[in-house]
Structures are given as C-alpha cells and as structure tokens.
N, C-alpha and C. Protein backbone atom coordinates (compact mmCIF):
# COMPACT_ATOMS: atom_id res chain seq x y z
N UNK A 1 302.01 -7.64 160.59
CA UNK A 1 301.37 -8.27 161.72
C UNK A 1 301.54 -7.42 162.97
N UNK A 2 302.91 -6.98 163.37
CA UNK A 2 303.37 -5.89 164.13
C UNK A 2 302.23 -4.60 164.02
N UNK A 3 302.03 -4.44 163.02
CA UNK A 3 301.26 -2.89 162.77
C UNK A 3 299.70 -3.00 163.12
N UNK A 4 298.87 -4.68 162.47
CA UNK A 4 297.75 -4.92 162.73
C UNK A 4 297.75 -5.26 164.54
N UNK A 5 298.21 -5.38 165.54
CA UNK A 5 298.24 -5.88 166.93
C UNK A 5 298.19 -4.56 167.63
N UNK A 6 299.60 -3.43 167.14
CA UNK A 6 299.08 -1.96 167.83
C UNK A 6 297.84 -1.33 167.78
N UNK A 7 297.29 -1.50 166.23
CA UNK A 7 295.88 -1.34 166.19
C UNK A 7 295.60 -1.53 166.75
N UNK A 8 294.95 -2.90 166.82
CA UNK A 8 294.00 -3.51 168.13
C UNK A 8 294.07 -2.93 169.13
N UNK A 9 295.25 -3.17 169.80
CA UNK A 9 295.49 -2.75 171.21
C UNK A 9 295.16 -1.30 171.41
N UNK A 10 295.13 -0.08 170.34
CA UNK A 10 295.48 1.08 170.05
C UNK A 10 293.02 1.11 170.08
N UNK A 11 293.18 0.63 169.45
CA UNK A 11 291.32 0.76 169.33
C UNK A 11 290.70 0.03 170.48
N UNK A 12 290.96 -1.16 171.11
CA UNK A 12 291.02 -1.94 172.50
C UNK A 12 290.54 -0.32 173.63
N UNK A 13 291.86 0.03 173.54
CA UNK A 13 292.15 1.00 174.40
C UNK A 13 291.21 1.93 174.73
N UNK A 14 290.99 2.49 173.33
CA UNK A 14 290.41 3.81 173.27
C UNK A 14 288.59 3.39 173.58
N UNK A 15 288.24 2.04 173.88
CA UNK A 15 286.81 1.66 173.67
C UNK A 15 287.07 1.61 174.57
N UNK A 16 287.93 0.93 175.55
CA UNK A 16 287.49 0.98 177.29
C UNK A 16 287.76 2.36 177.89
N UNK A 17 287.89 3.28 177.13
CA UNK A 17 288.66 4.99 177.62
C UNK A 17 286.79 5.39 177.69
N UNK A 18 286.45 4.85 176.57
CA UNK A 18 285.29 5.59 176.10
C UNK A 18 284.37 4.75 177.12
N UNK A 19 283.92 4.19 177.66
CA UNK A 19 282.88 3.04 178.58
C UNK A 19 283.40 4.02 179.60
N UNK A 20 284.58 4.53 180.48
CA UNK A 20 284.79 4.65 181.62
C UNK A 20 284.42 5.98 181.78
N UNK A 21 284.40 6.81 180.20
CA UNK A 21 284.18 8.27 180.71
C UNK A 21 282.18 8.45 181.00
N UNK A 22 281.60 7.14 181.18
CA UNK A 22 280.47 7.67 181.53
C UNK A 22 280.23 7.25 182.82
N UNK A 23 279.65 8.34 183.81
CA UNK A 23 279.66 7.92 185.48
C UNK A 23 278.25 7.06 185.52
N UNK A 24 277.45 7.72 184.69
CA UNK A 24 276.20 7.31 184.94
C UNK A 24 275.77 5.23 184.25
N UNK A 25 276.82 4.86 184.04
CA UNK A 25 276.32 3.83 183.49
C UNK A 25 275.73 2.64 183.66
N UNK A 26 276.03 2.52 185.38
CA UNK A 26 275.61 1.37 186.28
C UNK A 26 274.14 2.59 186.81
N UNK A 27 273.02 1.69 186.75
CA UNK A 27 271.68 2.10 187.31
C UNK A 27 271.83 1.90 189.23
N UNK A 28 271.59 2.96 190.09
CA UNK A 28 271.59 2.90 191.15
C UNK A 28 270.39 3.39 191.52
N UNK A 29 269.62 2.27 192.21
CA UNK A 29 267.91 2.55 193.16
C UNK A 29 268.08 3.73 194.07
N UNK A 30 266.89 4.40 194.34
CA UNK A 30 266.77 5.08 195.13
C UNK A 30 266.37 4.27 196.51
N UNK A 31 267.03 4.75 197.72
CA UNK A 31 266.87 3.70 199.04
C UNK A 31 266.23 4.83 199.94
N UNK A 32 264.85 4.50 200.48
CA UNK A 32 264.24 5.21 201.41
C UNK A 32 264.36 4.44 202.78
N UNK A 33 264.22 4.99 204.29
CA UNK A 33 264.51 4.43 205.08
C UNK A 33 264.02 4.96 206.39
N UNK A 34 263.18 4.27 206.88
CA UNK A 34 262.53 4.93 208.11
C UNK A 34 261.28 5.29 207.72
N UNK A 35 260.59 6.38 208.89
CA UNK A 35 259.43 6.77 208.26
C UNK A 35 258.61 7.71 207.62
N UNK A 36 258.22 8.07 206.67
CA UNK A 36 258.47 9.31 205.78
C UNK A 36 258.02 10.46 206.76
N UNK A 37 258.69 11.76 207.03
CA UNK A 37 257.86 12.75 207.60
C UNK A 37 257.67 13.71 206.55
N UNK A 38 256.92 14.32 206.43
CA UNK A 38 256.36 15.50 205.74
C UNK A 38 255.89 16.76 206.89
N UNK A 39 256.34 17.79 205.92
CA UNK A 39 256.14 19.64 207.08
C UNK A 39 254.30 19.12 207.45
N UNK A 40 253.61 18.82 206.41
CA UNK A 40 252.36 19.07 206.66
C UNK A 40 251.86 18.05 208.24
N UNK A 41 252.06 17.00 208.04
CA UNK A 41 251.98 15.56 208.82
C UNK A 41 252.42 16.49 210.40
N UNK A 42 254.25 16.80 210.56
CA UNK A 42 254.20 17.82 211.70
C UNK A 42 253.22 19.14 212.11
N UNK A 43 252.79 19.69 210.92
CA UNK A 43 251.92 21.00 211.04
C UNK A 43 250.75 20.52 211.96
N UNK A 44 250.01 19.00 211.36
CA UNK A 44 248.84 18.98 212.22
C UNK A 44 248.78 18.26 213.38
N UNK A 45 250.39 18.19 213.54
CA UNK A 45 250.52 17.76 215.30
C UNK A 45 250.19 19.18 216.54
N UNK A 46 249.39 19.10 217.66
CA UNK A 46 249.43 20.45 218.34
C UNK A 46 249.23 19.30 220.00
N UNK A 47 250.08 20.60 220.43
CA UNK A 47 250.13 19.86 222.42
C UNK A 47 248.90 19.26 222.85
N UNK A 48 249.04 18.17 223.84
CA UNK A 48 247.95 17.68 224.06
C UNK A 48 247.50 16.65 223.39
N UNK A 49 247.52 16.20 222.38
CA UNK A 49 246.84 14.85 221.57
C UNK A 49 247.73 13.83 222.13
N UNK A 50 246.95 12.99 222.34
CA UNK A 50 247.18 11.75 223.11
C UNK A 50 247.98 10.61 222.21
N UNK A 51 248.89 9.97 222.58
CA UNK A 51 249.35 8.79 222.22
C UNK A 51 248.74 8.33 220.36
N UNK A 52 247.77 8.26 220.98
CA UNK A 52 247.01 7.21 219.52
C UNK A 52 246.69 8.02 218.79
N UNK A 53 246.32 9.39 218.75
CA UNK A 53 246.00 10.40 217.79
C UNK A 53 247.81 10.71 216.94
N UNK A 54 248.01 10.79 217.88
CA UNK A 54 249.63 11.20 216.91
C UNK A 54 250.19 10.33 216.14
N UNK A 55 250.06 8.84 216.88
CA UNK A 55 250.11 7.94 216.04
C UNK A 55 249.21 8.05 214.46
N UNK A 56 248.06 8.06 215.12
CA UNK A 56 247.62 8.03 213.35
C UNK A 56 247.84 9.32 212.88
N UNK A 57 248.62 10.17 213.28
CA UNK A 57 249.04 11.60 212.01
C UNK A 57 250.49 11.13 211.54
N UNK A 58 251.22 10.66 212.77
CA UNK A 58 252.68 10.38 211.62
C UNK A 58 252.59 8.73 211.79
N UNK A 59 251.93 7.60 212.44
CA UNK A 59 252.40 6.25 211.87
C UNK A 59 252.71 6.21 213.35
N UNK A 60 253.66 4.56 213.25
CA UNK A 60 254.48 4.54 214.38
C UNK A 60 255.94 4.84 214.01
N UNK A 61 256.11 4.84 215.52
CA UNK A 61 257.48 5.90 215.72
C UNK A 61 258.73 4.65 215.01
N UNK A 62 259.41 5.03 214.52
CA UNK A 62 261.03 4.27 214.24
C UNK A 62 261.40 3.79 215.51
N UNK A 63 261.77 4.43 216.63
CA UNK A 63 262.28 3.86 217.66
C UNK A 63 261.59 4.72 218.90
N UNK A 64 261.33 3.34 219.72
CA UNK A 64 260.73 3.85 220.48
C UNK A 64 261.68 3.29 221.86
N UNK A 65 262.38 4.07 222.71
CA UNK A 65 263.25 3.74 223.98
C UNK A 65 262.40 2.93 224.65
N UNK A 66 263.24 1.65 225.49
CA UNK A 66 262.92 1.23 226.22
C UNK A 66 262.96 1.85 227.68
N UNK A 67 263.97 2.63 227.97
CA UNK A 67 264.18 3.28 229.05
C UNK A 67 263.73 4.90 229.09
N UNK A 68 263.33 5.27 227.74
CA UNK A 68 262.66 6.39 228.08
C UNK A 68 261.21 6.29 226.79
N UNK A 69 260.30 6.08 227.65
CA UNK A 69 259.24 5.60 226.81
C UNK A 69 257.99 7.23 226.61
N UNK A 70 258.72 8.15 227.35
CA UNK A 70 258.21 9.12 227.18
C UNK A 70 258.89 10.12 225.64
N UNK A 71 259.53 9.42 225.19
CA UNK A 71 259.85 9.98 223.81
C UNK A 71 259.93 8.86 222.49
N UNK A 72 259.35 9.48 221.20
CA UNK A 72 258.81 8.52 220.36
C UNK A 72 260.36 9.47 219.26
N UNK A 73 260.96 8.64 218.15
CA UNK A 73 261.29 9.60 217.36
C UNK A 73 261.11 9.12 216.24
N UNK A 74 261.01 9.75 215.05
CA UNK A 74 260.76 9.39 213.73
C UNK A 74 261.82 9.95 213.01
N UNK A 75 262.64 8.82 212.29
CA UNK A 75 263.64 8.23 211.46
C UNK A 75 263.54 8.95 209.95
N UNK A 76 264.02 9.46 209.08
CA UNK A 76 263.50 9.46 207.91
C UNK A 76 264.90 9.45 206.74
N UNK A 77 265.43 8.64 205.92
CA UNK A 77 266.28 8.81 205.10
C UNK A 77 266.15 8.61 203.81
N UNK A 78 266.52 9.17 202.96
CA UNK A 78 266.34 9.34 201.37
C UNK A 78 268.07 9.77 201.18
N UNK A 79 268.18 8.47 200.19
CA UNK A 79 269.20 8.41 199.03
C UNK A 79 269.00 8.29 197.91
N UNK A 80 268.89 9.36 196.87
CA UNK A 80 268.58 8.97 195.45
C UNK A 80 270.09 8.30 194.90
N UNK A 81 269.84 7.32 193.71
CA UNK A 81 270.77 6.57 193.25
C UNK A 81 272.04 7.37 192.79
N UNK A 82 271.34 8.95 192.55
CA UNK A 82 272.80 10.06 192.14
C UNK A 82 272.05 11.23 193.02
N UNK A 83 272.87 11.42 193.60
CA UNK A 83 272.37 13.13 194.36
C UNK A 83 272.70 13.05 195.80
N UNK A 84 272.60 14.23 196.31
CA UNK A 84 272.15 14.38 197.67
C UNK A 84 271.55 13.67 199.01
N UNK A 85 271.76 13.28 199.99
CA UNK A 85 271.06 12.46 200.93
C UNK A 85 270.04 13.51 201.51
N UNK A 86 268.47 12.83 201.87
CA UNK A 86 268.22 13.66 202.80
C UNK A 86 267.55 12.82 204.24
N UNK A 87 268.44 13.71 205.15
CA UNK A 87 267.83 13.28 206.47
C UNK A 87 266.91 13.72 207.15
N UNK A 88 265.64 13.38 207.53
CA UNK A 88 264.84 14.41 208.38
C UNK A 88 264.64 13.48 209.54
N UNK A 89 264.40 14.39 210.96
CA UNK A 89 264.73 13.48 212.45
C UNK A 89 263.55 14.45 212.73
N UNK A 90 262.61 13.36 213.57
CA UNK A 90 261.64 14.68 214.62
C UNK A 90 261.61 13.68 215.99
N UNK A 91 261.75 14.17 217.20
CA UNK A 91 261.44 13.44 218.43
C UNK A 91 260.25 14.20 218.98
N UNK A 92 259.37 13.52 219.56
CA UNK A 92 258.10 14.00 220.40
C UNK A 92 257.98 13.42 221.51
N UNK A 93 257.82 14.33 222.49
CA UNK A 93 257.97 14.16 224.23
C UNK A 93 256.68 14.23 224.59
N UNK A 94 256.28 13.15 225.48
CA UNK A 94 255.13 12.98 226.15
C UNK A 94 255.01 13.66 227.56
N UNK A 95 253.95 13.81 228.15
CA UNK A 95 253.68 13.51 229.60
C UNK A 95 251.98 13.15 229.50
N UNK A 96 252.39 12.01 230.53
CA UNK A 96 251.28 11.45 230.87
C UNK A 96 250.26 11.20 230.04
N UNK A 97 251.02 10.59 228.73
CA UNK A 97 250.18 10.36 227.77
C UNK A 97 249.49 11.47 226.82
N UNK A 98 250.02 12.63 227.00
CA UNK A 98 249.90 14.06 226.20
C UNK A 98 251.26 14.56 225.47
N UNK A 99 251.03 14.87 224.28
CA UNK A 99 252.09 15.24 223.72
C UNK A 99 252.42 16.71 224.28
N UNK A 100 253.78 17.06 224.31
CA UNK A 100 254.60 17.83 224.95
C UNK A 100 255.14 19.14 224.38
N UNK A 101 256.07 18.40 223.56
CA UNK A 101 256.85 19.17 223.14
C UNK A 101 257.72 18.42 221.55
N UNK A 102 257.75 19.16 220.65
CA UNK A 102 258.43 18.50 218.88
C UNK A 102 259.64 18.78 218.70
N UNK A 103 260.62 18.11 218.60
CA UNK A 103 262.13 18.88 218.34
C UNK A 103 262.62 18.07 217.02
N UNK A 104 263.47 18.52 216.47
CA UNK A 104 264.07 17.91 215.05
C UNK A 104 264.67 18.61 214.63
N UNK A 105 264.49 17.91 213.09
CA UNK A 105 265.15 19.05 211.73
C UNK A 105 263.97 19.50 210.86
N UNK A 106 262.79 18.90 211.68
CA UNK A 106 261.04 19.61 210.99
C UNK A 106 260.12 20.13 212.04
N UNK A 107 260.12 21.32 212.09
CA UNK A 107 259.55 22.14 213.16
C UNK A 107 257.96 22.10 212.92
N UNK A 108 257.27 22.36 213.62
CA UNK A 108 255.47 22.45 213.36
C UNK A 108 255.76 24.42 212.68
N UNK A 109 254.98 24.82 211.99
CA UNK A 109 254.32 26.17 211.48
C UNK A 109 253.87 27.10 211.80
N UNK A 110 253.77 28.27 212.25
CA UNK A 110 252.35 28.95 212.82
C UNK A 110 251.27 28.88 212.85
N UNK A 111 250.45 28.91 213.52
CA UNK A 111 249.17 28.65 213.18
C UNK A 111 248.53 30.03 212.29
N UNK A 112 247.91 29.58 211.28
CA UNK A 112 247.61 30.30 209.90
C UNK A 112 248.65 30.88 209.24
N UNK A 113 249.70 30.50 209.64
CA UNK A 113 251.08 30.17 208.38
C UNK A 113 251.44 29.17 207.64
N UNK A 114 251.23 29.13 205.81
CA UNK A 114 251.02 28.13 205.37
C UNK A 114 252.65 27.22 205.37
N UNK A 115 252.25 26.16 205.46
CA UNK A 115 253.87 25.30 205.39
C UNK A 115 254.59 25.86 204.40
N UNK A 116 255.79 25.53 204.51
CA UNK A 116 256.97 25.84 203.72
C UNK A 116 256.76 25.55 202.71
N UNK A 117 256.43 23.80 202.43
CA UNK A 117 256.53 23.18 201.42
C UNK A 117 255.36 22.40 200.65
N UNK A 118 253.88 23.22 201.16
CA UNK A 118 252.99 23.18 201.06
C UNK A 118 252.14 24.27 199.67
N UNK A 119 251.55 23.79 198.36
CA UNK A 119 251.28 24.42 197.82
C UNK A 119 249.95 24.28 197.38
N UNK A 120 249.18 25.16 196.92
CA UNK A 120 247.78 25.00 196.51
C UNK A 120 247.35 24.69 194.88
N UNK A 121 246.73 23.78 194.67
CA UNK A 121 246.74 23.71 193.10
C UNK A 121 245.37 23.45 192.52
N UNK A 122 245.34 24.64 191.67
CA UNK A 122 243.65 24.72 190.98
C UNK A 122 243.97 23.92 189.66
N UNK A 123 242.74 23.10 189.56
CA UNK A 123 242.19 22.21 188.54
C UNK A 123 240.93 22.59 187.77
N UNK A 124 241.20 23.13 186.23
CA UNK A 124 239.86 23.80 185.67
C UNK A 124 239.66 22.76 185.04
N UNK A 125 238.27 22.35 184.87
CA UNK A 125 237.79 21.25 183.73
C UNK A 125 236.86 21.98 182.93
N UNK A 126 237.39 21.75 182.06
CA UNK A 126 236.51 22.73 180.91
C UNK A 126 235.15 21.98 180.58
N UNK A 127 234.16 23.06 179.98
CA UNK A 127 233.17 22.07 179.86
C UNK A 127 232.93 21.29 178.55
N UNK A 128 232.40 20.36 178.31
CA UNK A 128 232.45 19.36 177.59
C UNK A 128 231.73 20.08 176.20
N UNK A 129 232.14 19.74 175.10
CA UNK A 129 231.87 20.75 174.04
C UNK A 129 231.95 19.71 172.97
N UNK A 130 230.65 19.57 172.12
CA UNK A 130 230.13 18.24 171.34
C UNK A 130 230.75 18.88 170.04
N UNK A 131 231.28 17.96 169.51
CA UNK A 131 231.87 18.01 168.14
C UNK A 131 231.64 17.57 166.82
N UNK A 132 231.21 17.61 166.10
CA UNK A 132 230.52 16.83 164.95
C UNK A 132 231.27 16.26 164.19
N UNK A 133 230.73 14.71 164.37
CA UNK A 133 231.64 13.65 163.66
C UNK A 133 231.89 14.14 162.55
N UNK A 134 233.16 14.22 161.50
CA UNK A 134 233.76 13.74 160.52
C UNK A 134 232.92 13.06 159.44
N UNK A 135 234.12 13.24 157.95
CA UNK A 135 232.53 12.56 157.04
C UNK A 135 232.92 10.92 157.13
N UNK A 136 233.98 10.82 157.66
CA UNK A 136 234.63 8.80 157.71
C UNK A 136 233.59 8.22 158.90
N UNK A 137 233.37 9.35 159.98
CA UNK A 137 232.89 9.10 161.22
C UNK A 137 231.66 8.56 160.84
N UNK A 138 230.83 9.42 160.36
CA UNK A 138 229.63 9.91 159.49
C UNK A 138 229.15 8.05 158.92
N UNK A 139 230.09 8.49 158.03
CA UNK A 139 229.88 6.86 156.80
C UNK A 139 229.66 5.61 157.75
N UNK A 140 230.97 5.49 159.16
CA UNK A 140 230.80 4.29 159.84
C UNK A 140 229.60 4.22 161.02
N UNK A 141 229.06 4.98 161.17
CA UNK A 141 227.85 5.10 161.60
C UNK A 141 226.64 4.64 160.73
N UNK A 142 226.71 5.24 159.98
CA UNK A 142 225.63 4.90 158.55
C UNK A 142 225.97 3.56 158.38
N UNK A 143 227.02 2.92 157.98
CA UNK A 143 226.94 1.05 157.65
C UNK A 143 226.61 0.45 159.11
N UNK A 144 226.89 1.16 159.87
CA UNK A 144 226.62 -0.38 161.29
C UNK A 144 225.37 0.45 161.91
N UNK A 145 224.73 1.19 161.03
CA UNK A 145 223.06 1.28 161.77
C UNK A 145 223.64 1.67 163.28
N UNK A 146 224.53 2.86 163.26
CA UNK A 146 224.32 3.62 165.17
C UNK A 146 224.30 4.98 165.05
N UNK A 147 224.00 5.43 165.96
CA UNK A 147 223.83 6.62 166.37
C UNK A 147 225.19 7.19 167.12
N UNK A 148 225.62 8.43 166.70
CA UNK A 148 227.28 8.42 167.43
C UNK A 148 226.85 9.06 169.02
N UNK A 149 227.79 8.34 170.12
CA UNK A 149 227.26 8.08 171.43
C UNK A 149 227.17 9.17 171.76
N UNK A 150 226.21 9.78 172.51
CA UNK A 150 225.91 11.23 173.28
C UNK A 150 226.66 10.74 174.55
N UNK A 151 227.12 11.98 174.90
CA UNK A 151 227.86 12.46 175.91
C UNK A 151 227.03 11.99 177.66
C-alpha cells in the first residue's frame, strides 16, 4: 500500500512538472489601443491642410488638449498576446487652422522617397484556358441532357 501511494504521488508529480513546462498554454488576445497610425497615412500628411483634411487622413486625434487646442496627438498601442509591445506617438501642431509641423516616433518621407514600410505588389492572372471535360464529366452531361458551361 506504502509502495502503491509513492507511485501516485511520484506520477501526480511528474504530470503537474509536465503542464507547467509549457509557457504557452493559457491563450492571450492581442490588445490594440488608440489609433492605428501607419508610415503611409503620415506620408500623405504635407503643411498647410486644414483641420478637416487631416482629420480624414489619420481619423480623430486620441487626445485632443483642452488648454492647448493647437496640438492634436495620435495614440497608438499594440500588444500581441506573446511578443513585443509596439508604441507609435505622432503630435501635429496647428496654426490658424493649418497644419504646422509632425513630431513623433513616425516621421513623414521625402517627397519621391518610397515609405519604409511600404511595398509594391504585382498580381498576374493568367488567362483562362478551357479544359476538356473528363470521360465521368462527359457521361454526366450526356444523362442530364447539358451542355458543360462555357466560360
């Protein structure tokens, strides 16, 4: 009885040894937060666009000061459930209802310098190339009286 209880306890053991050596076993969401910025979204900000134009390139601002209403800033946080955080911050300074000046951790581009993180991607569609039904194809055409569908 002595010998069957160490067991247990002895196999007990070794099953909760084995559950703990995996980190990944509880599922953790990814939590986004604020408002997404993207290089491109900053790229097609340029001095001068007014209030409502900038608005519709990045959204509205995360926080907007009550005491200094001449600066808008946009918030952006990403936590994947395992990995790395990422933070991106951009503030934009007005005057007189003209945008100013961009500061952050996402700068605007050169002009005819492609974004950083911006890539181009070709899509070939081949052309459509008719295939001749099969002899099963063939046969089930022949009993239900059809014609196999043209393209």
């Amino acid at each position: 009885m002595k010998k069957l209880l160490i067991i247990i306890t002895c196999f007990a053991s070794l099953s909760l040894a084995a559950c703990s050596s995996r980190p990944h076993l509880v599922h953790k969401i990814d939590i986004q937060q604020g408002n997404v910025v993207t290089q491109e979204m900053v790229d097609r900000l340029a001095p001068g666009m007014s209030r409502a134009q900038v608005q519709f390139v990045m959204g509205s601002p995360m926080v907007v000061d009550t005491f200094h209403q001449e600066r808008w800033d946009y918030i952006y946080r990403f936590k994947p459930g395992y990995g790395e955080s990422q933070h991106d911050h951009v503030s934009l300074y007005f005057e007189e209802d003209a945008l100013v000046r961009i500061s952050g951790s996402i700068q605007p581009g050169e002009a005819g310098e492609p974004a950083a993180g911006s890539r181009q991607t070709t899509v070939v569609v081949p052309p459509y190339e008719r295939v001749e039904p099969g002899l099963l194809n063939r046969f089930w055409h022949w009993i239900t009286f059809r014609k196999p569908e043209e393209p």
